[in-house]
N, C-alpha and C. Protein backbone atom coordinates (compact mmCIF):
# COMPACT_ATOMS: atom_id res chain seq x y z
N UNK A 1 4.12 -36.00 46.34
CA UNK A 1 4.83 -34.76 46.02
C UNK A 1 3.81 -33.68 45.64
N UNK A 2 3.62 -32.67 46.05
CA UNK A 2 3.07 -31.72 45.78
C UNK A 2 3.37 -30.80 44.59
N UNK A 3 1.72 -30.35 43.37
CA UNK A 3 1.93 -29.90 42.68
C UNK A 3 2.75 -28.87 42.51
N UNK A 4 3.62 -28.39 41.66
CA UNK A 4 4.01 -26.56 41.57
C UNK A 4 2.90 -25.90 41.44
N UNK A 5 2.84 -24.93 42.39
CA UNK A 5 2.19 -23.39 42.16
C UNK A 5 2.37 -23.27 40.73
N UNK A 6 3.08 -23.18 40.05
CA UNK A 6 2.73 -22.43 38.86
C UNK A 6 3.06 -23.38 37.80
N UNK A 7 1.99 -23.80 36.19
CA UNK A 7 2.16 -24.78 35.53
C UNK A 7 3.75 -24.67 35.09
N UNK A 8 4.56 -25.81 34.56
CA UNK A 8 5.55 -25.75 33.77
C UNK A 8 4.98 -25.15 32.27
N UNK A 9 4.24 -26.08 32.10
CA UNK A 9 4.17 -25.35 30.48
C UNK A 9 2.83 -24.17 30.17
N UNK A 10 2.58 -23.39 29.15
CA UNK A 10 1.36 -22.67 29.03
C UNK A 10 1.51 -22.72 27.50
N UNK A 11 0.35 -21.95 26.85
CA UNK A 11 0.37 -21.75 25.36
C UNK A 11 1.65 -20.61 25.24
N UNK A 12 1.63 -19.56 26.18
CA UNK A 12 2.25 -18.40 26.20
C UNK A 12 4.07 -19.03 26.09
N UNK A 13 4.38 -20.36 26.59
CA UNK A 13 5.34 -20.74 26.99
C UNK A 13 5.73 -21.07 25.65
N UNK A 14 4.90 -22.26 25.14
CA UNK A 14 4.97 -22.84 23.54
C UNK A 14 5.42 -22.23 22.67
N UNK A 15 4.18 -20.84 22.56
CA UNK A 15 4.84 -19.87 21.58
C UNK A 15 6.19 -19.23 21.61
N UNK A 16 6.57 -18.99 22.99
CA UNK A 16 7.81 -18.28 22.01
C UNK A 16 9.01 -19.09 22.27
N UNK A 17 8.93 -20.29 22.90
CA UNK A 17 9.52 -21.01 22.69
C UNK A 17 9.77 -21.73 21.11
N UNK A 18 8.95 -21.56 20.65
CA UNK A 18 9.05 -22.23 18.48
C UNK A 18 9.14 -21.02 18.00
N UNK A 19 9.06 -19.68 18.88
CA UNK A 19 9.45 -18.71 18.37
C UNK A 19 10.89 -18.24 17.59
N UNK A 20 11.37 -18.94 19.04
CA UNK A 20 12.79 -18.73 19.56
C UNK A 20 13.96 -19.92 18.33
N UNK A 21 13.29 -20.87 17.87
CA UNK A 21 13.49 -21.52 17.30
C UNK A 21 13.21 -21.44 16.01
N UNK A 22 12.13 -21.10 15.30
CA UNK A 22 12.07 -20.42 13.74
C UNK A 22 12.75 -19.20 14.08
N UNK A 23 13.19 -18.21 14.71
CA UNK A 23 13.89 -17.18 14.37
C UNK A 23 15.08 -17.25 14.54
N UNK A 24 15.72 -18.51 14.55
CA UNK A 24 17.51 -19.01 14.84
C UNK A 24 17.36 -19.65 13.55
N UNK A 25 16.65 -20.12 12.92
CA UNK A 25 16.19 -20.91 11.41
C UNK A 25 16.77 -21.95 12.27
N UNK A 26 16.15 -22.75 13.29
CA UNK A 26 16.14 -24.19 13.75
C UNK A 26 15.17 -24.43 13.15
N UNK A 27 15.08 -26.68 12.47
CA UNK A 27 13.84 -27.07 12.23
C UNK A 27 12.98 -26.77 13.71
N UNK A 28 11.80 -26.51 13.11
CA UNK A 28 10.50 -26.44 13.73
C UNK A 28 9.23 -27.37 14.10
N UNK A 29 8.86 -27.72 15.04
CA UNK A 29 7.68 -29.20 14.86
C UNK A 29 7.67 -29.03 16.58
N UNK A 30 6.72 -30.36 16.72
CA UNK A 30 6.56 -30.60 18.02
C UNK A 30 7.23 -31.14 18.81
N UNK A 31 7.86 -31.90 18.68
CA UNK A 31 9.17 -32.47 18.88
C UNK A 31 10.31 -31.61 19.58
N UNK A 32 10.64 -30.96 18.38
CA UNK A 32 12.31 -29.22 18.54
C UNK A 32 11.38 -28.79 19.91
N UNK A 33 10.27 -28.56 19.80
CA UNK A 33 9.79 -27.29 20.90
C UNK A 33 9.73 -28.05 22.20
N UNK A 34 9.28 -29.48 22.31
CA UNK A 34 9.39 -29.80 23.29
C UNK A 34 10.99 -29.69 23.83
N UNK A 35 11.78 -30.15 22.72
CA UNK A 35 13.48 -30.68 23.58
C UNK A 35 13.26 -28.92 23.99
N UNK A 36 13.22 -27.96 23.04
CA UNK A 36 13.31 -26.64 23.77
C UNK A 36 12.83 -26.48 25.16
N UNK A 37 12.06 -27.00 25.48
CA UNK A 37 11.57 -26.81 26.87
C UNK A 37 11.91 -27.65 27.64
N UNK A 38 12.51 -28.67 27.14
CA UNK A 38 12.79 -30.05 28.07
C UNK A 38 11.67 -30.32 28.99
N UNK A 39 10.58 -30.97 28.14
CA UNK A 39 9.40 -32.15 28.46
C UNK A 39 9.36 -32.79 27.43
N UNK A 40 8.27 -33.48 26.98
CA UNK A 40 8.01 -34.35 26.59
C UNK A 40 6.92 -33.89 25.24
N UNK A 41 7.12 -34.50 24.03
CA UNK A 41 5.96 -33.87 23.37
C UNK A 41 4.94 -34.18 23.93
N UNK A 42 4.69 -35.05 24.41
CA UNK A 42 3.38 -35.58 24.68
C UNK A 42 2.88 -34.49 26.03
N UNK A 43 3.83 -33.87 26.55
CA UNK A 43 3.08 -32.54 27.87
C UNK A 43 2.47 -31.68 26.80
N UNK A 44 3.20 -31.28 25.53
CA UNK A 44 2.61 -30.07 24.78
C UNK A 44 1.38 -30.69 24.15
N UNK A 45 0.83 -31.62 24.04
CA UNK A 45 -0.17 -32.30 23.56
C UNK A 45 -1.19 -31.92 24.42
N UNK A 46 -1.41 -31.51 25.72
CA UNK A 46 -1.81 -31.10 27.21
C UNK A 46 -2.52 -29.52 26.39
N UNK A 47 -1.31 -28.99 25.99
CA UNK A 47 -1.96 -27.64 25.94
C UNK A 47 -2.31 -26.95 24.49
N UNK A 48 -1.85 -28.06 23.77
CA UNK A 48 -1.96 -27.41 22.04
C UNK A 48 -2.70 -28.66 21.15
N UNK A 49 -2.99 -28.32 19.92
CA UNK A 49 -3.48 -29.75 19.37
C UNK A 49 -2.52 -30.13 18.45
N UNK A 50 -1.59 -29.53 18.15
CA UNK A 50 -0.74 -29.54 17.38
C UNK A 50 0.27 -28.18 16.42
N UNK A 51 0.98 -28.87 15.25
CA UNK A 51 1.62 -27.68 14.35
C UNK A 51 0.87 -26.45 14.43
N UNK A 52 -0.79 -26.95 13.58
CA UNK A 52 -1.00 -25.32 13.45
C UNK A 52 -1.79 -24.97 13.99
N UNK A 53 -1.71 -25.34 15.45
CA UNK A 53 -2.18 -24.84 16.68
C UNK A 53 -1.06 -23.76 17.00
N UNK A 54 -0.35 -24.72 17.01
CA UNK A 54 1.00 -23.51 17.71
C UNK A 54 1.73 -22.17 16.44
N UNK A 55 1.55 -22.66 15.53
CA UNK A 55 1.83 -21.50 14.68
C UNK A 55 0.84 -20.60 15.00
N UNK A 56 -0.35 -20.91 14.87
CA UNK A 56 -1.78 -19.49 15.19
C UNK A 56 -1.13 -19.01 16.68
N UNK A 57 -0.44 -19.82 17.68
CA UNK A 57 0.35 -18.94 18.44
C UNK A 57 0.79 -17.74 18.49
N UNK A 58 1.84 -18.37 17.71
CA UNK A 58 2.91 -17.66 17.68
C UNK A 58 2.46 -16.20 16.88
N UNK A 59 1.53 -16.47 15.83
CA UNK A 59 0.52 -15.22 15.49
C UNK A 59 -0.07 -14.28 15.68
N UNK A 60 -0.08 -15.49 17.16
CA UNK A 60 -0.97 -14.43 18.51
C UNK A 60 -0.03 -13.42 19.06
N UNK A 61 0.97 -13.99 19.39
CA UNK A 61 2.05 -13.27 20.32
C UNK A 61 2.25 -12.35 19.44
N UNK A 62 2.26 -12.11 18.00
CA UNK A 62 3.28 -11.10 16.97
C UNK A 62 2.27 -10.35 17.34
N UNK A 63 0.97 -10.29 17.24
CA UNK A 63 -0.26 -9.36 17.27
C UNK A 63 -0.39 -8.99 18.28
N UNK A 64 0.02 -9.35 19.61
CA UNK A 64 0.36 -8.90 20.82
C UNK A 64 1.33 -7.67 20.89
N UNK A 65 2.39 -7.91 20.15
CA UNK A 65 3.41 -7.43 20.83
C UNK A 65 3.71 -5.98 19.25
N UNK A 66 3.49 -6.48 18.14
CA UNK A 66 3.25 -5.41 16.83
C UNK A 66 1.73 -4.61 16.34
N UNK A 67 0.70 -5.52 16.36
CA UNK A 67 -0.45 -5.03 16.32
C UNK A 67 -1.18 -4.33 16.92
N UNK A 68 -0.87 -2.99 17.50
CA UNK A 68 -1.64 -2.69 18.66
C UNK A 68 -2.88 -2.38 18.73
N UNK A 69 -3.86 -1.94 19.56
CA UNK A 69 -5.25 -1.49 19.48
C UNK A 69 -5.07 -0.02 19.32
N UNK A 70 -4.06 0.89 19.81
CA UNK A 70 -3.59 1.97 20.06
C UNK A 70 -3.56 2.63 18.22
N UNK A 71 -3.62 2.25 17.80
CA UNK A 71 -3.47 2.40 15.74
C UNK A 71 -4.72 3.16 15.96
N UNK A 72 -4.74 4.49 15.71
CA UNK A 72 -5.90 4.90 15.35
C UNK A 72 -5.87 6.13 14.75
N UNK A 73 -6.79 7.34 14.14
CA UNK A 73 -6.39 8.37 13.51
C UNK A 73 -7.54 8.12 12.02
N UNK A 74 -6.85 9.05 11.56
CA UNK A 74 -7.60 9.33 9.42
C UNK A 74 -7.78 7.69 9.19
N UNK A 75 -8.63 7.29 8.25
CA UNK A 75 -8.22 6.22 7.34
C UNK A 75 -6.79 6.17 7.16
N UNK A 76 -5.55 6.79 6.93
CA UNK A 76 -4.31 6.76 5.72
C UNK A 76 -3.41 7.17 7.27
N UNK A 77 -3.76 7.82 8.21
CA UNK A 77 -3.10 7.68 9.07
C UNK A 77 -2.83 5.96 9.59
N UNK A 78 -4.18 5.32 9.38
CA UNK A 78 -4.15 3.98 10.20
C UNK A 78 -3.40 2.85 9.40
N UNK A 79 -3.46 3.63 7.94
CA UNK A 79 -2.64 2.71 6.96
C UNK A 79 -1.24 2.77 7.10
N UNK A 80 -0.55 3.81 7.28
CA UNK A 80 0.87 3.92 7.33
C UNK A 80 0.95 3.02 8.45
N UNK A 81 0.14 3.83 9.60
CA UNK A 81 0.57 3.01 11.11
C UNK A 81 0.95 1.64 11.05
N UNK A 82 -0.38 0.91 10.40
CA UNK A 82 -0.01 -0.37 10.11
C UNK A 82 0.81 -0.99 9.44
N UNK A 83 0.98 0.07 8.17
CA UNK A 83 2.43 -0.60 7.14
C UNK A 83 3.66 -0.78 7.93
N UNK A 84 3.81 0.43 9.06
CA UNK A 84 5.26 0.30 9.29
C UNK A 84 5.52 -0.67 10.55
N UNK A 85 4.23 -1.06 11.43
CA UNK A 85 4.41 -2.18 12.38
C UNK A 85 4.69 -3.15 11.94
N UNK A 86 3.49 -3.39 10.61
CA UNK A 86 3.91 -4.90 10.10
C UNK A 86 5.07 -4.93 9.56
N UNK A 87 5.63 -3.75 8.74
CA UNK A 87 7.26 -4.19 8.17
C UNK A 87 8.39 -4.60 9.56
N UNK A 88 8.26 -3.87 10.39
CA UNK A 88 9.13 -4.01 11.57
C UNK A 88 8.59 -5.70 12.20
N UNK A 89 7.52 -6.41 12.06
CA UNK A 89 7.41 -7.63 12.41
C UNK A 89 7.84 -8.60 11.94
N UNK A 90 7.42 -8.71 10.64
CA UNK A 90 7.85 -9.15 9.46
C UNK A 90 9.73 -9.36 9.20
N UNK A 91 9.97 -8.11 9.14
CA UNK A 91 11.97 -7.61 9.50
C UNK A 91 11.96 -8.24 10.50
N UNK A 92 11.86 -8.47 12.01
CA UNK A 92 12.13 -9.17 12.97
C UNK A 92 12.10 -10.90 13.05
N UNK A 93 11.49 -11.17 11.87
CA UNK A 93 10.73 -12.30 12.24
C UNK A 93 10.05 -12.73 10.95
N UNK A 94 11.61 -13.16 10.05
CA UNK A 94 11.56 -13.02 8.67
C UNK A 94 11.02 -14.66 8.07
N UNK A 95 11.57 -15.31 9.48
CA UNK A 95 11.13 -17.10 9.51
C UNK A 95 10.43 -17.40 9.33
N UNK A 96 9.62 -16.86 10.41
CA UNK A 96 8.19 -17.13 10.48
C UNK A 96 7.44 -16.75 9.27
N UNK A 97 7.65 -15.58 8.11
CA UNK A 97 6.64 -15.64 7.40
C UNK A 97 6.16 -16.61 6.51
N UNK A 98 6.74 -17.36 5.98
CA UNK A 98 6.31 -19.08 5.17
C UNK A 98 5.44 -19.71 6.34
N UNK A 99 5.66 -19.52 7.70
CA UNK A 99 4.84 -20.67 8.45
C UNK A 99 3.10 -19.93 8.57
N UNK A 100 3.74 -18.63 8.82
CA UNK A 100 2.14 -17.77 8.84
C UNK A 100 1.24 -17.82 7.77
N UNK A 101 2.01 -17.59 6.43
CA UNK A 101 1.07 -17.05 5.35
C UNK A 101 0.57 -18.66 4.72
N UNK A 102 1.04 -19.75 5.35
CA UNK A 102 0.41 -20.86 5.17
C UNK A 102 -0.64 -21.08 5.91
N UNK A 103 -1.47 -20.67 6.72
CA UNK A 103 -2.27 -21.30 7.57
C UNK A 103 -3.36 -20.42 7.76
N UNK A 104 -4.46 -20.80 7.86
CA UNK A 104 -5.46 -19.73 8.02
C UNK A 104 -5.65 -18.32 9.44
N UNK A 105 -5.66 -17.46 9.29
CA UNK A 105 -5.88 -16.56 10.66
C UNK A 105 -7.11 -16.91 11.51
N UNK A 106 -6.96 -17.50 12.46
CA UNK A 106 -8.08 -17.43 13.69
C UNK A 106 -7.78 -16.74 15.06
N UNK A 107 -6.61 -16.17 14.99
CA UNK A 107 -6.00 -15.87 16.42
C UNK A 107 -6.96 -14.80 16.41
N UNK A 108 -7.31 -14.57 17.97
CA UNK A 108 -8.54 -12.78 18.23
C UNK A 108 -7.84 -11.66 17.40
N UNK A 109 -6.61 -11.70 18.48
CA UNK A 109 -5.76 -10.52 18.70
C UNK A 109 -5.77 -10.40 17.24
N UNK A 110 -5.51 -10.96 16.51
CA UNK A 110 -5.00 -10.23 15.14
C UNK A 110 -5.91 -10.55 14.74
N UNK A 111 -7.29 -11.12 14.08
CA UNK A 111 -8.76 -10.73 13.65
C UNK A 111 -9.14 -9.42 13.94
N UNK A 112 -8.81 -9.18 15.47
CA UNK A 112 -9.14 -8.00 15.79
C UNK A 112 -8.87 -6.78 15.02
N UNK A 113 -7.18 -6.80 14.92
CA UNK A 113 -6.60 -5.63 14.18
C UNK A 113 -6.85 -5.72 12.67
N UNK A 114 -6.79 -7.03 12.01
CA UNK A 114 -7.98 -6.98 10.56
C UNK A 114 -9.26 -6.08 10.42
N UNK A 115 -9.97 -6.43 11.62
CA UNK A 115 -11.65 -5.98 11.77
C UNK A 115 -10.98 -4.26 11.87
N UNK A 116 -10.26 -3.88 12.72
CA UNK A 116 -9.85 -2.37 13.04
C UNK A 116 -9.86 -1.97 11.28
N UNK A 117 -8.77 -2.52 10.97
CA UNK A 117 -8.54 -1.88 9.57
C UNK A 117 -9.35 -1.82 8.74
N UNK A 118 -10.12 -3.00 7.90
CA UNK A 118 -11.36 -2.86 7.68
C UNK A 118 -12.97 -2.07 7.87
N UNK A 119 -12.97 -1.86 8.90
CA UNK A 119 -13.79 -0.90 9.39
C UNK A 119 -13.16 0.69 9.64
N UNK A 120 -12.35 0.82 9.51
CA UNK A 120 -11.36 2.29 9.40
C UNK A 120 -11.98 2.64 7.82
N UNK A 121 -11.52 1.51 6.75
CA UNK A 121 -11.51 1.39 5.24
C UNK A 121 -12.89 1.81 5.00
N UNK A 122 -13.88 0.78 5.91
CA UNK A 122 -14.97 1.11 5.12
C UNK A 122 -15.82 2.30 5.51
N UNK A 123 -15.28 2.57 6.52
CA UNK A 123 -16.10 3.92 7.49
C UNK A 123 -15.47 5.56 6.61
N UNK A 124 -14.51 4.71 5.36
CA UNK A 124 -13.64 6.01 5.36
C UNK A 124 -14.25 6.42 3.34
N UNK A 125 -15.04 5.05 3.79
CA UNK A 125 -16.12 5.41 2.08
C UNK A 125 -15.61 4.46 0.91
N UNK A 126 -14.58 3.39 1.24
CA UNK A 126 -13.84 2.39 0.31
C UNK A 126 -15.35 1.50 0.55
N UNK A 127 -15.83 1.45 -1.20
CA UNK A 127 -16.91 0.20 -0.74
C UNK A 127 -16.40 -1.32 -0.27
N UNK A 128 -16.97 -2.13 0.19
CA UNK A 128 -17.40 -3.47 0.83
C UNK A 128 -16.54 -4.39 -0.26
N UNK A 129 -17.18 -4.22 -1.74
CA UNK A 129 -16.05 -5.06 -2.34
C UNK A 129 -14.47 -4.88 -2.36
N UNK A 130 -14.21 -3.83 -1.89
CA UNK A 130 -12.52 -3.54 -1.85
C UNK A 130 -11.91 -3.27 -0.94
N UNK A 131 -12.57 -3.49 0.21
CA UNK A 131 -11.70 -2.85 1.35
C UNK A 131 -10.65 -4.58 1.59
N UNK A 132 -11.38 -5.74 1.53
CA UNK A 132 -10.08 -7.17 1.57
C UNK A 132 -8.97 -6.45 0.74
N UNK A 133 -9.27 -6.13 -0.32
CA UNK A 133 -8.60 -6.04 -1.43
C UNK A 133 -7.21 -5.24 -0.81
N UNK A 134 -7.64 -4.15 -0.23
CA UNK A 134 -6.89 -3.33 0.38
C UNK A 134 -6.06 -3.56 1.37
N UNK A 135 -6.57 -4.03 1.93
CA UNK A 135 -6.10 -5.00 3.32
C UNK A 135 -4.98 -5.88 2.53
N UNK A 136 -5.30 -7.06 1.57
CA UNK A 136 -4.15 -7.52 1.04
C UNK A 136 -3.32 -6.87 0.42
N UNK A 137 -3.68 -6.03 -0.30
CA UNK A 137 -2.27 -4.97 -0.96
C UNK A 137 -1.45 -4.45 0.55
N UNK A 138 -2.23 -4.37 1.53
CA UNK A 138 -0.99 -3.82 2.66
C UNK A 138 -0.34 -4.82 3.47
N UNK A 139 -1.20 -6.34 3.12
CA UNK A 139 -0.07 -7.27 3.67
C UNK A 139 0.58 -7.40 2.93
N UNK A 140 0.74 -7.82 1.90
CA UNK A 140 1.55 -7.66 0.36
C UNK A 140 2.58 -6.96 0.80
N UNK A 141 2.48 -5.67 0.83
CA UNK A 141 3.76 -4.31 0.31
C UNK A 141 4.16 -4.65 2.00
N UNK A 142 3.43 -4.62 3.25
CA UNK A 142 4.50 -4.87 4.57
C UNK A 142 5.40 -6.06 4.34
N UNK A 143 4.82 -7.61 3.95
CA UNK A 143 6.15 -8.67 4.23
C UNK A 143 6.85 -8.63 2.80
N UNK A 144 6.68 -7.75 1.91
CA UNK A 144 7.63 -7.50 0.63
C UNK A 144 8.15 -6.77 1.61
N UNK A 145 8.53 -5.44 2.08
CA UNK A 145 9.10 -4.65 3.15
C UNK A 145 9.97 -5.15 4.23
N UNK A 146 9.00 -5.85 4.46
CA UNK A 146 9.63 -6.73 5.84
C UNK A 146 10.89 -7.66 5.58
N UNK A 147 10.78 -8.08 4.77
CA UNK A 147 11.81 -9.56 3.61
C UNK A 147 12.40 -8.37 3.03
N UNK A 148 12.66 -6.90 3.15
CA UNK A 148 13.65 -6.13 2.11
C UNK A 148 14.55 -5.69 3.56
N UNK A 149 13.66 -5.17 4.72
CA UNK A 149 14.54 -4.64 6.00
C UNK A 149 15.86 -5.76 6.08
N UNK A 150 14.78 -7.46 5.88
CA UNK A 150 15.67 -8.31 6.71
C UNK A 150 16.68 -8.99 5.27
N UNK A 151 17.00 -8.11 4.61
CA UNK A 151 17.72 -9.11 3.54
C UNK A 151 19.13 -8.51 4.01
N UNK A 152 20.22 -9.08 3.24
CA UNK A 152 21.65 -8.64 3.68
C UNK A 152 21.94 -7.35 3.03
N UNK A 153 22.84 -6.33 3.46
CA UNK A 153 23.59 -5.49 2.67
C UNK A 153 23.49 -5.18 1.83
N UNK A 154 24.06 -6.11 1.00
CA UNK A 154 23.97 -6.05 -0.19
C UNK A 154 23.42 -7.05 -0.98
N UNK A 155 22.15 -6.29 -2.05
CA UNK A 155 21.02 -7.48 -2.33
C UNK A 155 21.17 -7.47 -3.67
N UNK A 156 22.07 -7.21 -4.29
CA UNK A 156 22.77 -7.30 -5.93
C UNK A 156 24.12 -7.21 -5.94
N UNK A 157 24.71 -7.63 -6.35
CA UNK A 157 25.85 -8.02 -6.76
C UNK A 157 26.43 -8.81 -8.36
N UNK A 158 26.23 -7.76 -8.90
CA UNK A 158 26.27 -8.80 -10.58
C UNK A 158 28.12 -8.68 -10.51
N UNK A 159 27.69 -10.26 -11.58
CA UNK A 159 29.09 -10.53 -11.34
C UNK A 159 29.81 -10.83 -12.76
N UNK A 160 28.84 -10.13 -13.83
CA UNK A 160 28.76 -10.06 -14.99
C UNK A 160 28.56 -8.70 -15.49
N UNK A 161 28.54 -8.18 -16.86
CA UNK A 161 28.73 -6.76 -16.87
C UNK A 161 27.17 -6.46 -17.34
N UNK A 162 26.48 -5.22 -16.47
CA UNK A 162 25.47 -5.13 -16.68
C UNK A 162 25.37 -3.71 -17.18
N UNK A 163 23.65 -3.31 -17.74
CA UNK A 163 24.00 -1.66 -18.39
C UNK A 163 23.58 -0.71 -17.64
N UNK A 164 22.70 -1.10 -16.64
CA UNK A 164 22.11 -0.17 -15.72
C UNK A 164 22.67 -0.92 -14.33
N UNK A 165 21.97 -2.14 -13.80
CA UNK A 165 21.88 -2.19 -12.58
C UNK A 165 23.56 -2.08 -11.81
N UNK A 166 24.71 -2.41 -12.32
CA UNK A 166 26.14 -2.35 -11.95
C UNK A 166 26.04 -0.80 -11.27
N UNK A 167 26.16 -0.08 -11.92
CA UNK A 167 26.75 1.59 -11.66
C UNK A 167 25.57 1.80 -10.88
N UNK A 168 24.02 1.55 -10.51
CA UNK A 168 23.16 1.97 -9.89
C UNK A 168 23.48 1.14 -8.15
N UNK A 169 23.80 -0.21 -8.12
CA UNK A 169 24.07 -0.69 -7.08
C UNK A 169 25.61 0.21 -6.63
N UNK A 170 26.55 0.52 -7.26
CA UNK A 170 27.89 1.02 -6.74
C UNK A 170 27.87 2.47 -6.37
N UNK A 171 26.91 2.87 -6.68
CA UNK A 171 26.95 4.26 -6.53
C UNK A 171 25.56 4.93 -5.01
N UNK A 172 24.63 3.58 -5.16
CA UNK A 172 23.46 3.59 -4.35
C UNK A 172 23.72 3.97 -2.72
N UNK A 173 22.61 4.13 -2.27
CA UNK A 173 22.63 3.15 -0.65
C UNK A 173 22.38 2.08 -0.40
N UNK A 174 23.22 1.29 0.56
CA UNK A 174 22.93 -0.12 0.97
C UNK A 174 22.65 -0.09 2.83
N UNK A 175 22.15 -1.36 2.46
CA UNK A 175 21.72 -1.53 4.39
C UNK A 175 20.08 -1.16 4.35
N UNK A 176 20.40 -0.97 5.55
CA UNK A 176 18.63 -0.04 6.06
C UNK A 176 18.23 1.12 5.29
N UNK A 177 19.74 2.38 5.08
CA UNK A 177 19.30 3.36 4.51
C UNK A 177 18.60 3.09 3.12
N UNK A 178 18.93 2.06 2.38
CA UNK A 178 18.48 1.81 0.84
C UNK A 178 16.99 1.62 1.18
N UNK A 179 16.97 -0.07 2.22
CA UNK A 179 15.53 -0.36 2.58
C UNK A 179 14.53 1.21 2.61
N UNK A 180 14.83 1.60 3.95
CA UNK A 180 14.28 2.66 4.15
C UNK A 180 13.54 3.41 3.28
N UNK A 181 14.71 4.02 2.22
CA UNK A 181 14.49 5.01 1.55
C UNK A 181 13.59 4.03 0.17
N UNK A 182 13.81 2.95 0.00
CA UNK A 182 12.49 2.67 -0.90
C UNK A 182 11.18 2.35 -0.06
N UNK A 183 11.29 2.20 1.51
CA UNK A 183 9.88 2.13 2.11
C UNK A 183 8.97 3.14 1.95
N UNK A 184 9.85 4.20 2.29
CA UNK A 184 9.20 5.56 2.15
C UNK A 184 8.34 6.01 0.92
N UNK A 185 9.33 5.92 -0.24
CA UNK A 185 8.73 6.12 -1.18
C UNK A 185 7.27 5.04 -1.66
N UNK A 186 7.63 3.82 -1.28
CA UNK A 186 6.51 2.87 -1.50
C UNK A 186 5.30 3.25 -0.78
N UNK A 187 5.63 3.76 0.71
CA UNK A 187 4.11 4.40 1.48
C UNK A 187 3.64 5.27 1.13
N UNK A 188 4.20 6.64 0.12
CA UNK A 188 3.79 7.59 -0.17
C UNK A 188 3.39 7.18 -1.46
N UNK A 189 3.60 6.28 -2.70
CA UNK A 189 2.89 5.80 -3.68
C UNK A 189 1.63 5.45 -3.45
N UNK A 190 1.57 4.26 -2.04
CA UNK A 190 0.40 3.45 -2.19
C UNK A 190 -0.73 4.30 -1.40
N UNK A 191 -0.40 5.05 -0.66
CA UNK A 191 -1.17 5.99 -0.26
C UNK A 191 -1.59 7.23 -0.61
N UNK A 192 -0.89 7.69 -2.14
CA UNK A 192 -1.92 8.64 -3.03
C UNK A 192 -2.53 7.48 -3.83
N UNK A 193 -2.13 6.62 -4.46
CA UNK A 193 -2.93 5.63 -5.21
C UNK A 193 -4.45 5.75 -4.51
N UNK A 194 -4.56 5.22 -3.16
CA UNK A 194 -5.52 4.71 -2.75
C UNK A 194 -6.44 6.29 -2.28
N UNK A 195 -5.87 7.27 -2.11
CA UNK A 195 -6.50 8.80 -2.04
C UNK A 195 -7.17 8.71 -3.26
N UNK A 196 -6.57 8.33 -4.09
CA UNK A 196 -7.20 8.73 -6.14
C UNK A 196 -8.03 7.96 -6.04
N UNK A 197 -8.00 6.91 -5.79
CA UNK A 197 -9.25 5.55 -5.79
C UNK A 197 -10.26 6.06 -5.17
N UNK A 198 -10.25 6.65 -3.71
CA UNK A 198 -11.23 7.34 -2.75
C UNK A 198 -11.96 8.68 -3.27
N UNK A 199 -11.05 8.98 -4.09
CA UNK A 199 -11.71 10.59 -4.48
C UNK A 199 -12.52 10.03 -5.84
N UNK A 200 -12.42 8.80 -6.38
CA UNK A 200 -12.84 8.46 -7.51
C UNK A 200 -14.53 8.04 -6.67
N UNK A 201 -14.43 7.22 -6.00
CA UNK A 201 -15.67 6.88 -5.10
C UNK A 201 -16.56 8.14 -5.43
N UNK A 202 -15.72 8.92 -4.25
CA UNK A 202 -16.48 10.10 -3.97
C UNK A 202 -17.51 11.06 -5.32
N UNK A 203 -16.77 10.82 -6.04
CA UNK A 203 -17.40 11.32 -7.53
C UNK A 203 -18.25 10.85 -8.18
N UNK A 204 -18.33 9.19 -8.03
CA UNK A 204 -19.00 8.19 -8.70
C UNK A 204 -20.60 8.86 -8.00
């Protein structure tokens, strides 16, 4: 019998196949992804070495498809840019963040967009000891963001009598507009913060 022209399985296949599956909140493993594809674990053994092989995947693909190379502009231009991709990844793809923030980053694609930001930071006069620093405060505040886009409706509900938060939830916005409107304000905090920090440099 003659091979197929084109493989059944690839890494590209894997990933969003366990994609497709942490973002339904199906268990996840090697196993689920194979029945997902209907082979055999032992074919995905062919193209992956395992779990957190395929999670750095699926890492890959988010940085593919949210991370772009296209991010470019001011230092604080490249920061927003990035805050609001990663919240929109993160919001999409709320599953996956426990499997990501467990495992170390080796994927290019997203080293890459690390190295972008970093070198934006440090080219922009943030010394060497703080630009990680920075970098984690903006993964920080995106999957806090990201975990606020993707929460329900309504994310309080006291069911007891309270002195502030009751009349502040009944009277508020809920949904996206609430999200939203505290994203906003959170990007425009963390981005004079980090102006004051920069102008502090500059003085030193």
């Amino acid at each position: 019998m003659p091979r197929p022209r084109t493989p059944i399985l690839s890494t590209e296949r894997i990933a969003d196949a366990a994609m497709e599956l942490v973002d339904e909140g199906a268990p996840f493993g090697v196993n689920a992804i194979a029945r997902r594809l209907g082979v055999t674990a032992s074919s995905l053994y062919n193209h992956v070495a395992g779990r957190d092989e395929i999670i750095e995947l699926m890492r890959g693909r988010l940085g593919e498809r949210y991370m772009s190379a296209t991010i470019t502009g001011t230092w604080d231009e490249v920061v927003e840019a990035t805050l609001r991709a990663e919240r929109r990844m993160y919001a999409d793809h709320a599953f996956l963040i426990p499997l990501i923030v467990g495992t170390t980053i080796t994927d290019p694609t997203v080293i890459a967009s690390y190295d972008r930001l970093a070198t934006t930071l440090a080219d922009a006069g943030f010394p060497d000891e703080d630009v990680l620093e920075v970098v984690a405060i903006i993964d920080a505040f995106s999957i806090g963001f990201g975990l606020d886009l993707a929460s329900p409706d309504d994310v309080w509900r006291p069911e007891t009598a309270t002195k502030t938060l009751g009349r502040l939830v009944e009277t508020g916005d809920r949904g996206r507009p609430r999200s939203d409107r505290a994203f906003e304000s959170g990007v425009e905090l963390l981005l004079d913060g980090l102006r004051l920090r920069l102008a502090r440099y500059e003085l030193d």
